[in-house]
Protein backbone atom coordinates (compact mmCIF):
# COMPACT_ATOMS: atom_id res chain seq x y z
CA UNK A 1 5.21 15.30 -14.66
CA UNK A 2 5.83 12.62 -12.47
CA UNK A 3 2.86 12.91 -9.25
CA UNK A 4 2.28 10.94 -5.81
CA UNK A 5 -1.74 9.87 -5.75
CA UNK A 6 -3.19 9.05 -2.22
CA UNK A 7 -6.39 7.54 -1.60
CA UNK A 8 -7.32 6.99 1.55
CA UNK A 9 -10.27 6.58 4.37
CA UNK A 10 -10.50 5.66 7.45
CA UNK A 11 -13.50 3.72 9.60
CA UNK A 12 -14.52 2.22 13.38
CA UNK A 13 -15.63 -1.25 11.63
CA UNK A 14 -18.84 -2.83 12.95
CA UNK A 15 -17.96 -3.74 16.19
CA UNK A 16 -15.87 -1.04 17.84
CA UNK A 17 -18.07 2.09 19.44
CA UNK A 18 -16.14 4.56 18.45
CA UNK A 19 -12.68 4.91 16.10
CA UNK A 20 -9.24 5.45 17.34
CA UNK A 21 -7.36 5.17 14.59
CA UNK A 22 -5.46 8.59 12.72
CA UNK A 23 -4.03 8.89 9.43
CA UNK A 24 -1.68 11.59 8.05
CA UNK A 25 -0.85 12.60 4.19
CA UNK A 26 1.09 15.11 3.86
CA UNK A 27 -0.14 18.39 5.56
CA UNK A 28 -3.68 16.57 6.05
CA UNK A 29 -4.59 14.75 9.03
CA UNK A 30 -7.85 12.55 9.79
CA UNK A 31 -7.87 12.24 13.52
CA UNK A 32 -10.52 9.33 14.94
CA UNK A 33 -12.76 10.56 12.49
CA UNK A 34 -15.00 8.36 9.89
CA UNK A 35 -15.01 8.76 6.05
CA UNK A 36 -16.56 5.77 3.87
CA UNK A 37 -15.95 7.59 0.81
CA UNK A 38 -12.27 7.85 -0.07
CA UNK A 39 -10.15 10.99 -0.26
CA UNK A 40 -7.96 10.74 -3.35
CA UNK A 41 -4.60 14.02 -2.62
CA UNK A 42 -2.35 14.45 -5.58
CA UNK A 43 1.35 15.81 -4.67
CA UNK A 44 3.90 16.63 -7.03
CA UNK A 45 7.23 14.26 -6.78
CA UNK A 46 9.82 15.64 -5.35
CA UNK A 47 9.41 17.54 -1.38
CA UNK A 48 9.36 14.39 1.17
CA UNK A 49 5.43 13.45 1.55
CA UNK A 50 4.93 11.63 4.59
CA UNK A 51 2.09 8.89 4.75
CA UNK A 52 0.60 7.28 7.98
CA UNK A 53 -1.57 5.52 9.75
CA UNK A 54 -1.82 5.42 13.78
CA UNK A 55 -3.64 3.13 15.99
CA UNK A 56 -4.68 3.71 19.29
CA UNK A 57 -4.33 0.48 21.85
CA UNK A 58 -7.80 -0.58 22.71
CA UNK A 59 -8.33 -1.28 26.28
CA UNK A 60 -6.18 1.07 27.64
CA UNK A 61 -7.55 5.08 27.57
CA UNK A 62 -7.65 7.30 25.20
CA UNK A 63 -6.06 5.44 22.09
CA UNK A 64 -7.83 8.25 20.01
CA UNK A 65 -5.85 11.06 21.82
CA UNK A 66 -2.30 9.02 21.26
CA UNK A 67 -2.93 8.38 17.55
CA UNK A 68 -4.02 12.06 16.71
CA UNK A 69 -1.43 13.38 18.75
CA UNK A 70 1.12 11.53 16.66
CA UNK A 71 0.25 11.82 13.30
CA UNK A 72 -0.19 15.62 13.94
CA UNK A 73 3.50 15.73 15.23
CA UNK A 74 4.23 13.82 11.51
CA UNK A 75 2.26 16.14 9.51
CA UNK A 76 4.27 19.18 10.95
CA UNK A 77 7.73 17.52 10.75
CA UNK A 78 6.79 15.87 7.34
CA UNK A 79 8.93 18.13 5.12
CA UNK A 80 11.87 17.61 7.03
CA UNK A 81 12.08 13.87 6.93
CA UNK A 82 14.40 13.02 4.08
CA UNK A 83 16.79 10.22 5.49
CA UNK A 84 16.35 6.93 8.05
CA UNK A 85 17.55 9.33 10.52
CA UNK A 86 15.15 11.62 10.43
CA UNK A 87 12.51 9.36 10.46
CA UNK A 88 13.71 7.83 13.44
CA UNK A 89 14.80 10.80 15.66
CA UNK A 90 10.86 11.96 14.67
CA UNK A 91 9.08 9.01 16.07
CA UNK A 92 11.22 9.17 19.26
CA UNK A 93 9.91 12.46 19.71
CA UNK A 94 6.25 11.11 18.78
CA UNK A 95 7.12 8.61 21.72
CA UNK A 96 8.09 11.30 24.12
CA UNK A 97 5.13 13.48 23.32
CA UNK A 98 2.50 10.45 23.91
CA UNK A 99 4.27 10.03 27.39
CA UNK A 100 4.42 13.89 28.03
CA UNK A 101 0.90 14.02 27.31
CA UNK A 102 0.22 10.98 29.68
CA UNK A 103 2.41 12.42 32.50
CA UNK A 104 0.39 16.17 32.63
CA UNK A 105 -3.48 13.62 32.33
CA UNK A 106 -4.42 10.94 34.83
CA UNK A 107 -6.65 10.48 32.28
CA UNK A 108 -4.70 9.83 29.42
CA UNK A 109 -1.62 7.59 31.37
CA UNK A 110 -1.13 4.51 29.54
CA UNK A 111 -2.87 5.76 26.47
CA UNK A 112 -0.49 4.51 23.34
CA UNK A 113 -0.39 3.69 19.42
CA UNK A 114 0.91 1.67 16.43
CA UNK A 115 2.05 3.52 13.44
CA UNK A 116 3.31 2.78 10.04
CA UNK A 117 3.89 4.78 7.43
CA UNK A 118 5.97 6.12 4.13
CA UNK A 119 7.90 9.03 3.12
CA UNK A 120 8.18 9.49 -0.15
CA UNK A 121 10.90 11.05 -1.73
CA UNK A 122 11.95 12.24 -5.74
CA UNK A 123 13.68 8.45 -5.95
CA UNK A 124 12.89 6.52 -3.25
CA UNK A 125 10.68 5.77 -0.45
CA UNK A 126 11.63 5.34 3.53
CA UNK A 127 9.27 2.87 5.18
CA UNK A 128 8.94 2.89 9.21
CA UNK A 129 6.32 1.48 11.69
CA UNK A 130 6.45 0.76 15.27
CA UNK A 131 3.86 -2.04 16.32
CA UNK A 132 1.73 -3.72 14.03
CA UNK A 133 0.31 -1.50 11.87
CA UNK A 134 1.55 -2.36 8.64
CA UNK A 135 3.31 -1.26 5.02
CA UNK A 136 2.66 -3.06 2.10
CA UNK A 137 4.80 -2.99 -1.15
CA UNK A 138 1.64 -3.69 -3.68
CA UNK A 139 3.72 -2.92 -7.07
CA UNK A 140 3.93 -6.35 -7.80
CA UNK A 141 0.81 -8.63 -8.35
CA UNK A 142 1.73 -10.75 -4.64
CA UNK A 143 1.79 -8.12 -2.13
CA UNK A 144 5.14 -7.80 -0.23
CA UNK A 145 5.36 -6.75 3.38
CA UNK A 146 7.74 -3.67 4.14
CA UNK A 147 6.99 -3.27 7.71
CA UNK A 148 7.69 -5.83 10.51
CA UNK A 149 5.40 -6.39 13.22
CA UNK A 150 6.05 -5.61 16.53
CA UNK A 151 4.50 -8.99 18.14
CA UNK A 152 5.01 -11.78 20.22
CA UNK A 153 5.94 -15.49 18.31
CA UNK A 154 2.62 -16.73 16.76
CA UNK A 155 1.09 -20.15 17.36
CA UNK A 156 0.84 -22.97 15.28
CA UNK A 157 -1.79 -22.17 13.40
CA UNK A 158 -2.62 -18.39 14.39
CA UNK A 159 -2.51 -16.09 12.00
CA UNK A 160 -2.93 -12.59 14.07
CA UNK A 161 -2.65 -11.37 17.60
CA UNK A 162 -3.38 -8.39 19.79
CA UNK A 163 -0.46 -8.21 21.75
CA UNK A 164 2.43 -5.91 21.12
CA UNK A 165 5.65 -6.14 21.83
CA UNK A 166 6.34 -2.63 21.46
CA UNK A 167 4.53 0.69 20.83
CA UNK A 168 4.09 4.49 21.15
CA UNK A 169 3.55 5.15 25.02
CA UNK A 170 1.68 2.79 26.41
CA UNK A 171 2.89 2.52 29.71
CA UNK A 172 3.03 4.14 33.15
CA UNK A 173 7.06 4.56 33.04
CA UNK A 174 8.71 6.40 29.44
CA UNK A 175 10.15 3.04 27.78
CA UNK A 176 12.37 3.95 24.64
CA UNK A 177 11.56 2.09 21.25
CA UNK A 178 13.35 1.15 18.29
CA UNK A 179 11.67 1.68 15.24
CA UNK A 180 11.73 -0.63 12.36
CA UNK A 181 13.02 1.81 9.24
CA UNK A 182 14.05 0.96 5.57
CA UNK A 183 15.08 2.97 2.59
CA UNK A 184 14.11 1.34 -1.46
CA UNK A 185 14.20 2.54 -4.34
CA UNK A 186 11.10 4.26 -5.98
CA UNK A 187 10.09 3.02 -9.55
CA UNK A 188 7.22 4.39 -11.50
CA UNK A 189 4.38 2.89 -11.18
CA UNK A 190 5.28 2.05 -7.56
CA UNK A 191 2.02 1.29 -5.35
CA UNK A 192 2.25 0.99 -1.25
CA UNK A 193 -0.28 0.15 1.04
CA UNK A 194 -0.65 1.76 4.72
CA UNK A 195 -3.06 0.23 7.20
CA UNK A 196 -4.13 -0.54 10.88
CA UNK A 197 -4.29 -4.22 11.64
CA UNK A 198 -8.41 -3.57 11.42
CA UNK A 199 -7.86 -4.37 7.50
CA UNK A 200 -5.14 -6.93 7.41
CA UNK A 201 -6.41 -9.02 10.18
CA UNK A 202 -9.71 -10.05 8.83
CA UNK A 203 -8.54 -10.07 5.01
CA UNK A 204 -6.31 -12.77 4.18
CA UNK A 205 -3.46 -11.52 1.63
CA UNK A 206 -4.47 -13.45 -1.01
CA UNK A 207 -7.83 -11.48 -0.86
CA UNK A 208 -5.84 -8.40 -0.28
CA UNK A 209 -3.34 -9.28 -3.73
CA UNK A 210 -6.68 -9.36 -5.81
CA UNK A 211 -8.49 -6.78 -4.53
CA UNK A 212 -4.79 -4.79 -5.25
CA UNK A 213 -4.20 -6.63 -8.80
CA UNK A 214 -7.87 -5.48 -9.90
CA UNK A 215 -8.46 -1.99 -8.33
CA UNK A 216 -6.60 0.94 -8.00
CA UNK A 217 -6.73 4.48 -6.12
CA UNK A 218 -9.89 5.17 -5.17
CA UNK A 219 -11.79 2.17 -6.02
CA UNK A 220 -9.02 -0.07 -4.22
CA UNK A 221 -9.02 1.69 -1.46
CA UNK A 222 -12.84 1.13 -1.49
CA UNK A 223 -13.03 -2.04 -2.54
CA UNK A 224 -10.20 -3.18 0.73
CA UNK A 225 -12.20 -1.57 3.09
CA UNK A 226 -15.68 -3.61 1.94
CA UNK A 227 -13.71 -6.72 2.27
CA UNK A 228 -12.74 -6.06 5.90
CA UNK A 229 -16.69 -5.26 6.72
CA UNK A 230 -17.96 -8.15 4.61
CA UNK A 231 -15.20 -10.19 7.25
CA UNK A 232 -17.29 -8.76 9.84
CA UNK A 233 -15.33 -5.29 10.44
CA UNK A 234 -14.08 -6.22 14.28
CA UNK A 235 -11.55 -3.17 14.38
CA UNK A 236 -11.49 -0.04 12.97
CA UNK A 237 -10.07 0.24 9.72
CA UNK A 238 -7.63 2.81 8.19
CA UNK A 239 -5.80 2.62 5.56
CA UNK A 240 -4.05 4.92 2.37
CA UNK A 241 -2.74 3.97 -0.78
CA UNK A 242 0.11 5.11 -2.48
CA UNK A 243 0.77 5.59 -6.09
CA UNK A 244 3.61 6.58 -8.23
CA UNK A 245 1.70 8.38 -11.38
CA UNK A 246 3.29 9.87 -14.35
């Protein structure tokens, strides 16, 4: 019987006070909480299994309240996103229910999110993000980026930024966004990585394709997250890993 394996954890670093990232697998959501052991789900192959990771803005409020708010939204459409379009017409309602939620707070206006993520269906898998939190294709032994990332032109030289070019919420006015979704095919023995910029920034990918070529599930999952504390763990760090069992 062919089986979808999902470890996954989620942490505020070392330098960050508190976390604001969320994560979603399937009907299970993590919501700015803290786990430094991972949580391995197994899911039959087959219903669509949707696999995220949102990222609250820092420095504007309440990035913890915009990332749990979304990947709660995914969790209860999850089973309904089979096709690019569904994916899309659900994070436009993620995007309208981060403003919503702005509109009814003072507290909470401005607050916005990242998110990336995977559906996974019986033959294929339908990648989507919206800022710069990121999907990885780590079947291979070089690790392949899925997602593209929602940020200004980098300088000579600079290998990550903080600015976003676009996002869920994050503004005073409802601005419309246009997420970045793909459809491939789904081999066995398919792996994908989903993560907040808190474990690709600090980790160079060349660190990240050994840590991927050496570990798997659980341990990998483990084993990424060390790296991005041994670089010093300046964001919080969230990440799942998908696997294609059989």
């Amino acid at each position: 019987m062919t089986y979808v394996a999902v470890s996954a954890l989620s942490h505020a670093g070392l330098v960050r006070d508190h976390n604001e990232d969320s994560l979603v697998v399937g009907p299970w959501t993590l919501c700015a909480g803290v786990t430094r052991n991972p949580q391995t789900f197994v899911f039959p192959l087959g219903s669509p299994l949707v696999v995220a990771v949102a990222d609250g803005i820092g420095g504007q409020p309440a990035g913890e309240v915009a990332s749990a708010l979304v990947v709660r939204q995914l969790a209860v459409l999850g089973p309904s996103l089979d096709s690019e379009g569904a994916v899309r017409e659900a994070l436009a309602l993620c995007n309208h229910a981060v403003y919503a939620a702005g509109d009814s707070d003072p507290e909470l206006a401005t607050m916005g999110t990242t998110v990336a993520g995977a559906v996974v269906l019986e033959d294929s898998l339908i990648s989507f993000n919206v800022g710069d939190s990121r999907v990885l294709d780590a079947t291979a032994p070089e690790v392949r980026q899925v997602s593209v990332d929602d940020n200004p032109p980098l300088e000579p030289g600079q290998r990550t930024t903080s600015l976003l070019t676009q996002a869920l919420g994050g503004a005073r006015r409802h601005i419309g966004i246009t997420p970045h979704v793909s459809t491939e095919p789904l081999p066995a023995g398919a792996r994908y990585l989903v993560c907040s910029d808190g474990l690709t920034d600090p980790v160079p990918p060349e660190e990240l394709d050994e840590l991927l070529r050496v570990h798997d599930d659980g341990k990998a999952a483990f084993e990424l997250w060390r790296a991005a504390i041994d670089a010093g763990g300046p964001d919080n760090i969230t990440l799942a890993l998908v696997r294609i069992g059989d």
